[in-house]
C-alpha atoms as a PDB file:
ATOM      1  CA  UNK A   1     -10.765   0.527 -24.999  1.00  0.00           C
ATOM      2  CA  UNK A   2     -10.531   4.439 -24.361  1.00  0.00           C
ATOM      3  CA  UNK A   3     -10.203   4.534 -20.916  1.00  0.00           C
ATOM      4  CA  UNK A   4      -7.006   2.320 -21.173  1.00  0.00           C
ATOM      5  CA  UNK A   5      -5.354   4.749 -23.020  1.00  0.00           C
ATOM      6  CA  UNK A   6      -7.349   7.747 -21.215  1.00  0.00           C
ATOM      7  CA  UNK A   7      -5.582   5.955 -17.879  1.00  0.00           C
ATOM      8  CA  UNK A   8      -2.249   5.714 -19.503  1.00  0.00           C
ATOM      9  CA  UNK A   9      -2.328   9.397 -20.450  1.00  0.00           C
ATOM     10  CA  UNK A  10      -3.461  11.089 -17.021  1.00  0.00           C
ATOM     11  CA  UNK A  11      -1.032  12.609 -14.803  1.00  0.00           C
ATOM     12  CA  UNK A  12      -1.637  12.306 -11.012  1.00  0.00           C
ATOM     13  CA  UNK A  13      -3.630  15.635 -10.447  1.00  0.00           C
ATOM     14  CA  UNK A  14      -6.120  14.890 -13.144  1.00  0.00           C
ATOM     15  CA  UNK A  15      -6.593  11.342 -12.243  1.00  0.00           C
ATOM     16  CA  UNK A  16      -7.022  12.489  -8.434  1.00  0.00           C
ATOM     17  CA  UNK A  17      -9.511  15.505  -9.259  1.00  0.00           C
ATOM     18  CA  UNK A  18     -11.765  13.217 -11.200  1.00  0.00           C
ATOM     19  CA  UNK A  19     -11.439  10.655  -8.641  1.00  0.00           C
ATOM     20  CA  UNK A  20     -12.536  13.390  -6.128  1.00  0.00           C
ATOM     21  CA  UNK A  21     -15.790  14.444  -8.532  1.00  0.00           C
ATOM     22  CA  UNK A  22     -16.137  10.518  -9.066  1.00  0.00           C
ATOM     23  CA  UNK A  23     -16.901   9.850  -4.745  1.00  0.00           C
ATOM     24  CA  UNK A  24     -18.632  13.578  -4.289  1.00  0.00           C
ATOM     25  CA  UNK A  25     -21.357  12.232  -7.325  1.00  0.00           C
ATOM     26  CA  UNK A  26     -21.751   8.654  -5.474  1.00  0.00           C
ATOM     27  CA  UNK A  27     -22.193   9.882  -2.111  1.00  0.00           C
ATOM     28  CA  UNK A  28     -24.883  12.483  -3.675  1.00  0.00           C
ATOM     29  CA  UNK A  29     -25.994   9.758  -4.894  1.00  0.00           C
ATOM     30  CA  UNK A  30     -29.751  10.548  -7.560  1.00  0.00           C
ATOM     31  CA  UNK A  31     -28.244   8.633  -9.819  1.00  0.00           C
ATOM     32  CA  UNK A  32     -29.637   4.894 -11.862  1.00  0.00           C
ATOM     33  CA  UNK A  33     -27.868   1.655 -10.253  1.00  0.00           C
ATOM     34  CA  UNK A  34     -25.911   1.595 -13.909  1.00  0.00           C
ATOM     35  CA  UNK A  35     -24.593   4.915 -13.706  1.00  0.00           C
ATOM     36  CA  UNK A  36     -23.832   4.175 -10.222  1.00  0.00           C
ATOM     37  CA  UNK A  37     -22.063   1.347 -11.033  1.00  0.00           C
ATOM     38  CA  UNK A  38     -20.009   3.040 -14.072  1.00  0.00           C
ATOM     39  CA  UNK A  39     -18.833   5.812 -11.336  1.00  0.00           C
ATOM     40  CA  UNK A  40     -17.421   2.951  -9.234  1.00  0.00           C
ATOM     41  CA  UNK A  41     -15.758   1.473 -12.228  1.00  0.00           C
ATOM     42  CA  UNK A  42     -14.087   4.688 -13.129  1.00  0.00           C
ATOM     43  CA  UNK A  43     -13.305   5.406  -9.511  1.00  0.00           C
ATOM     44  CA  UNK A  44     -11.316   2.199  -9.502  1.00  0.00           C
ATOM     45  CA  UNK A  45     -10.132   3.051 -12.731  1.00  0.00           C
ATOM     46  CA  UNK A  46      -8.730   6.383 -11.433  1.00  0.00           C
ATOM     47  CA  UNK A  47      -7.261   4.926  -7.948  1.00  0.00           C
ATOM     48  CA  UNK A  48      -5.304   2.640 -10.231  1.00  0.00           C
ATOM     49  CA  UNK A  49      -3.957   5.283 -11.911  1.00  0.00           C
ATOM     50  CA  UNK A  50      -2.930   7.490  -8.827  1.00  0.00           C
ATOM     51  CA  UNK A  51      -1.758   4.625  -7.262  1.00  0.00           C
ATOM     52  CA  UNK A  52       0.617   3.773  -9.848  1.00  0.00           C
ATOM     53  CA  UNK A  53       1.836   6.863  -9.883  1.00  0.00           C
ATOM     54  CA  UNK A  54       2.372   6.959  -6.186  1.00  0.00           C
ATOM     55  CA  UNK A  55       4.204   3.857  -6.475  1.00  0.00           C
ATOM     56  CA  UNK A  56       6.483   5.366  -9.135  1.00  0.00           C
ATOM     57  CA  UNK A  57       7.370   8.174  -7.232  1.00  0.00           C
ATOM     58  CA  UNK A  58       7.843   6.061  -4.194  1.00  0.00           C
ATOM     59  CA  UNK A  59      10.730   4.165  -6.362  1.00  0.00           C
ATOM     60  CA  UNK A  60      12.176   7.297  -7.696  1.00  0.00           C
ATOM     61  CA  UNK A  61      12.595   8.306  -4.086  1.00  0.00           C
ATOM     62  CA  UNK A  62      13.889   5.391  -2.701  1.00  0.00           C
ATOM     63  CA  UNK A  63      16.055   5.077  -5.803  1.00  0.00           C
ATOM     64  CA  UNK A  64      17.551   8.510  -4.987  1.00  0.00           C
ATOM     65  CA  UNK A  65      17.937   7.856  -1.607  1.00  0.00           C
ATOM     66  CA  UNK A  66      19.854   4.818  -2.346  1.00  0.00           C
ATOM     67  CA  UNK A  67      21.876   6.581  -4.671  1.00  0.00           C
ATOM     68  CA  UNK A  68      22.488   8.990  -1.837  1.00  0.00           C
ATOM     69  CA  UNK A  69      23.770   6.626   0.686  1.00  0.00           C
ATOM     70  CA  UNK A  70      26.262   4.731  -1.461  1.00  0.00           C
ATOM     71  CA  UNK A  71      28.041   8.152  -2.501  1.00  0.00           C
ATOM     72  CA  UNK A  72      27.919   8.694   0.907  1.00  0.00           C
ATOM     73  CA  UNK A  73      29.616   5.286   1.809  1.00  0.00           C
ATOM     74  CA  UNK A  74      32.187   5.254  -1.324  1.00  0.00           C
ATOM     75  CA  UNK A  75      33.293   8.653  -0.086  1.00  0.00           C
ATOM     76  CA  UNK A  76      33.782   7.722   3.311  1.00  0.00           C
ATOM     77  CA  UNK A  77      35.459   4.388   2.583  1.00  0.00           C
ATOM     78  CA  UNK A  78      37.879   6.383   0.015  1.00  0.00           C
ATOM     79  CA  UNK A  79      38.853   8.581   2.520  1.00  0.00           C
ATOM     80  CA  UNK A  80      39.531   5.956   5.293  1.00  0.00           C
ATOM     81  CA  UNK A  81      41.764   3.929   3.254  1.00  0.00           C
ATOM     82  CA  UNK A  82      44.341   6.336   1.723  1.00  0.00           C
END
């Protein structure tokens, strides 16, 4: 399907801004109850898609902040015991 691999190659902003274009057309609204229903299936589509990347830059950060800590901790520990 093309918007599985459409999805897989969207960064955050582009998957946001079309997200944002997605809700201002529904709440417009003029449109058919199908292409209704295909904006709401590419909005969810697109939420997916920022939400993953949320997630993954939620990790990062709390991967780096772990990181952080522990060189923190090894260099205090090093210090206290020589």
């Amino acid at each position: 399907m093309t918007s599985k691999v459409t999805e897989e190659s969207l960064g955050y902003e582009q998957a946001r801004d079309e997200l944002i274009e997605v809700v201002r057309r529904l709440e417009a609204g003029g449109t058919t109850l199908e292409e209704s229903l295909a904006l709401w299936e590419r909005g969810e589509e697109l939420a997916k898609v920022c939400r993953r990347w949320l997630d993954g830059a939620r990790a990062r950060l709390d991967a780096a902040l772990a990181e952080e800590e522990d060189a923190g901790s090894a260099s205090g520990a090093d210090g206290d015991g020589e």
